[in-house]
Protein backbone atom coordinates (compact mmCIF):
# COMPACT_ATOMS: atom_id res chain seq x y z
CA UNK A 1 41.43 -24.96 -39.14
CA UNK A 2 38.79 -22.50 -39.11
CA UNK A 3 41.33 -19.55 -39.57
CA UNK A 4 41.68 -21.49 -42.68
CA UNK A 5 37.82 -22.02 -43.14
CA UNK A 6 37.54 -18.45 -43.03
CA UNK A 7 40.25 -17.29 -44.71
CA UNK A 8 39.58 -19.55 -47.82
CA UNK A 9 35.95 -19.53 -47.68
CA UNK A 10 35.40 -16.29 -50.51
CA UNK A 11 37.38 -18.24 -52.94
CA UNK A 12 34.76 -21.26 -52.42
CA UNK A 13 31.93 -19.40 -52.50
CA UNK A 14 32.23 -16.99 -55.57
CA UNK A 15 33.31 -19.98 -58.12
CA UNK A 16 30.62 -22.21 -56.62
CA UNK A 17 28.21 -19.21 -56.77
CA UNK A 18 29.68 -18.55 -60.63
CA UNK A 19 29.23 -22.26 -61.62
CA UNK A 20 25.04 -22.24 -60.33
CA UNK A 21 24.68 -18.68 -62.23
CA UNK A 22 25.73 -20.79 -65.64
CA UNK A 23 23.51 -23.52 -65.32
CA UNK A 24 21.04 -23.17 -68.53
CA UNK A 25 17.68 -22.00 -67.22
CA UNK A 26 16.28 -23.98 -69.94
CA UNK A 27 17.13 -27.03 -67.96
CA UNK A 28 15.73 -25.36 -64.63
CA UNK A 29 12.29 -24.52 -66.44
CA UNK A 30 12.16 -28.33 -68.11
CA UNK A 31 12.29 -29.41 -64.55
CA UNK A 32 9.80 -27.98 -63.35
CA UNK A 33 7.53 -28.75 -65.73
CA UNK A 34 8.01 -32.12 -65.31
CA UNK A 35 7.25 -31.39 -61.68
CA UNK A 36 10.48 -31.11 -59.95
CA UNK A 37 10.61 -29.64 -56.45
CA UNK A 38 12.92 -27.03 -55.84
CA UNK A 39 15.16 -29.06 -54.00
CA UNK A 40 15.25 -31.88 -56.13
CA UNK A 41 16.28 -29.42 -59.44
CA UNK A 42 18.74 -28.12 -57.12
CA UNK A 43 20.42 -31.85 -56.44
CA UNK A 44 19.37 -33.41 -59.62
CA UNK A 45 19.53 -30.88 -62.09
CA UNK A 46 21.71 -27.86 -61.11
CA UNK A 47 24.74 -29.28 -58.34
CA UNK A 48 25.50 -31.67 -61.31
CA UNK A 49 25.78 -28.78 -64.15
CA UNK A 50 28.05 -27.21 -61.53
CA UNK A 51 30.06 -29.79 -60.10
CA UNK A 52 33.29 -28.96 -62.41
CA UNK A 53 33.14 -25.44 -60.47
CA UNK A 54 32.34 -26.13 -57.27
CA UNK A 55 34.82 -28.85 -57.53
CA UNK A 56 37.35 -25.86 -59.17
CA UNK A 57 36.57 -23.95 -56.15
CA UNK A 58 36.36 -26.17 -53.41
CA UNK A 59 40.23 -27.02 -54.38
CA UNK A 60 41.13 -23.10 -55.02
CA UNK A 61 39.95 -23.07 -51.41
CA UNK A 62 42.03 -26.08 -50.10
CA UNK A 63 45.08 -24.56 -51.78
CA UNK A 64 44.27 -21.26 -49.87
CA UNK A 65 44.18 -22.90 -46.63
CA UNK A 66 46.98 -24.67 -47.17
CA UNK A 67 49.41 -21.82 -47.45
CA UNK A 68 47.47 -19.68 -44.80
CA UNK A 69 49.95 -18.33 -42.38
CA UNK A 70 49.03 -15.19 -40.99
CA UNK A 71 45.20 -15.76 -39.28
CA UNK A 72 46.61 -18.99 -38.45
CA UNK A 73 49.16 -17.32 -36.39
CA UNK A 74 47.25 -14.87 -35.06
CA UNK A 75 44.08 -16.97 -34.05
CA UNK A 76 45.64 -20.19 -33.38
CA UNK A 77 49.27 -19.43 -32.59
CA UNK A 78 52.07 -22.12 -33.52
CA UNK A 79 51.95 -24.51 -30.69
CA UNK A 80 53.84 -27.71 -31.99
CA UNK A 81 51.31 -30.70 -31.94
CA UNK A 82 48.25 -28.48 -31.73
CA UNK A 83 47.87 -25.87 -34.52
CA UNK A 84 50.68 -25.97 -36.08
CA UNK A 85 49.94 -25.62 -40.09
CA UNK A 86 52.74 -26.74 -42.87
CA UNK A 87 53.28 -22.96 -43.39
CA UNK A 88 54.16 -21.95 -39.38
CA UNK A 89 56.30 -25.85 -39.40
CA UNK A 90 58.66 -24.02 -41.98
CA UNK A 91 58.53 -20.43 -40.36
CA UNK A 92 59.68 -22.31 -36.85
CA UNK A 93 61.82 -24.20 -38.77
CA UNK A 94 63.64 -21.79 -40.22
CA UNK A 95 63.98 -19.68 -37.29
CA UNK A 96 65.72 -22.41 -35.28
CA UNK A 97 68.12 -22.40 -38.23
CA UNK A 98 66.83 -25.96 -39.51
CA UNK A 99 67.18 -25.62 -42.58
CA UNK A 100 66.92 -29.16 -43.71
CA UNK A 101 63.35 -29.68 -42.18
CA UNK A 102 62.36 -26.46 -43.57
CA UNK A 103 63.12 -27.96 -46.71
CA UNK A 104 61.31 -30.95 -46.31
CA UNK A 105 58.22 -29.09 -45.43
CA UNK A 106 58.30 -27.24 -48.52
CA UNK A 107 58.87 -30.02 -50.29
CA UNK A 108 55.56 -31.37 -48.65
CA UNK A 109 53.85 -27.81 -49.55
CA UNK A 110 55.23 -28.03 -52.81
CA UNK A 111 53.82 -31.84 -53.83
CA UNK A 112 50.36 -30.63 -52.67
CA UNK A 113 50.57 -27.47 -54.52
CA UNK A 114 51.21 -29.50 -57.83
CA UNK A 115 48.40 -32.14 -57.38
CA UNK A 116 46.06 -28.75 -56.90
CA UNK A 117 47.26 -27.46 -60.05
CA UNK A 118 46.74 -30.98 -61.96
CA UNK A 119 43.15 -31.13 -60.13
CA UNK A 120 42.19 -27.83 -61.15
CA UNK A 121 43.83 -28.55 -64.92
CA UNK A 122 41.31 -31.77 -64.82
CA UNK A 123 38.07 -30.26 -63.56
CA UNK A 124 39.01 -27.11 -66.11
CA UNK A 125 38.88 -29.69 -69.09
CA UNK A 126 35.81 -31.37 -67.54
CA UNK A 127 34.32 -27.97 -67.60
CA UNK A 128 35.37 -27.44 -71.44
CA UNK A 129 33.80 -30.75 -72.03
CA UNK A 130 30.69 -29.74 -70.77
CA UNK A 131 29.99 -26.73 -71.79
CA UNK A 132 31.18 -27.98 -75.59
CA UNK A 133 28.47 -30.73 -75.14
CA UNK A 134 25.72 -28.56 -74.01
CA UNK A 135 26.10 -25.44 -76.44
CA UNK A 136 25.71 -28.30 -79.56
CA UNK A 137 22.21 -29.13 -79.17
């Protein structure tokens, strides 16, 4: 898990990081006029402009981890039970020459992979939305 963490952590950070840098500072300075503590523009104003990216990324991420084979290996080893991801299940499955459990573990891989892609396709059109909406007024 954290070989994972680690692993898909830059992919988190830089679209979360991307999504805060396009908030409208014009919505940052109307906070705090109306007296808005940093913290509260931050939760009230900004992580909800940015939600569609950090969402974007937090699933990028996910999707990373879940095809992460080599720190896996090398940190956590393939120990059946224990840290054994989907990705080391089909390289030991394969190796034994079990072919048809390697097959259902992609199979596995592969229905995750497709709900990422619809996830991602969703919070992309949320993002559209949004940004249409805002550059109207």
């Amino acid at each position: 898990m954290l070989a994972a963490v680690v692993i898909s952590f830059p992919l988190m950070y830089r679209s979360a990081r991307g999504a805060l840098e396009q908030v409208d500072e014009n919505l940052i300075f109307a906070a705090r006029t109306l007296g808005f503590s940093e913290w509260r523009i931050f939760w009230k104003v900004m992580f909800p402009a940015a939600l569609p990216g950090i969402a974007g990324g937090g699933i990028l991420a996910f999707a990373r981890g879940l095809g992460e084979f080599g720190a896996t290996a090398m940190i956590a080893g393939n120990i059946a039970g224990k840290t054994r991801t989907l990705p080391l299940a089909v390289y030991s499955a394969v190796a034994a020459g079990d072919m048809d459990t390697a097959y259902k573990y992609v199979m596995i891989i592969l229905l995750v992979s497709f709900l990422v892609v619809v996830l991602m396709n969703y919070f992309t059109a949320k993002e559209r939305t949004y940004g249409k909406r805002g550059k109207k007024a």
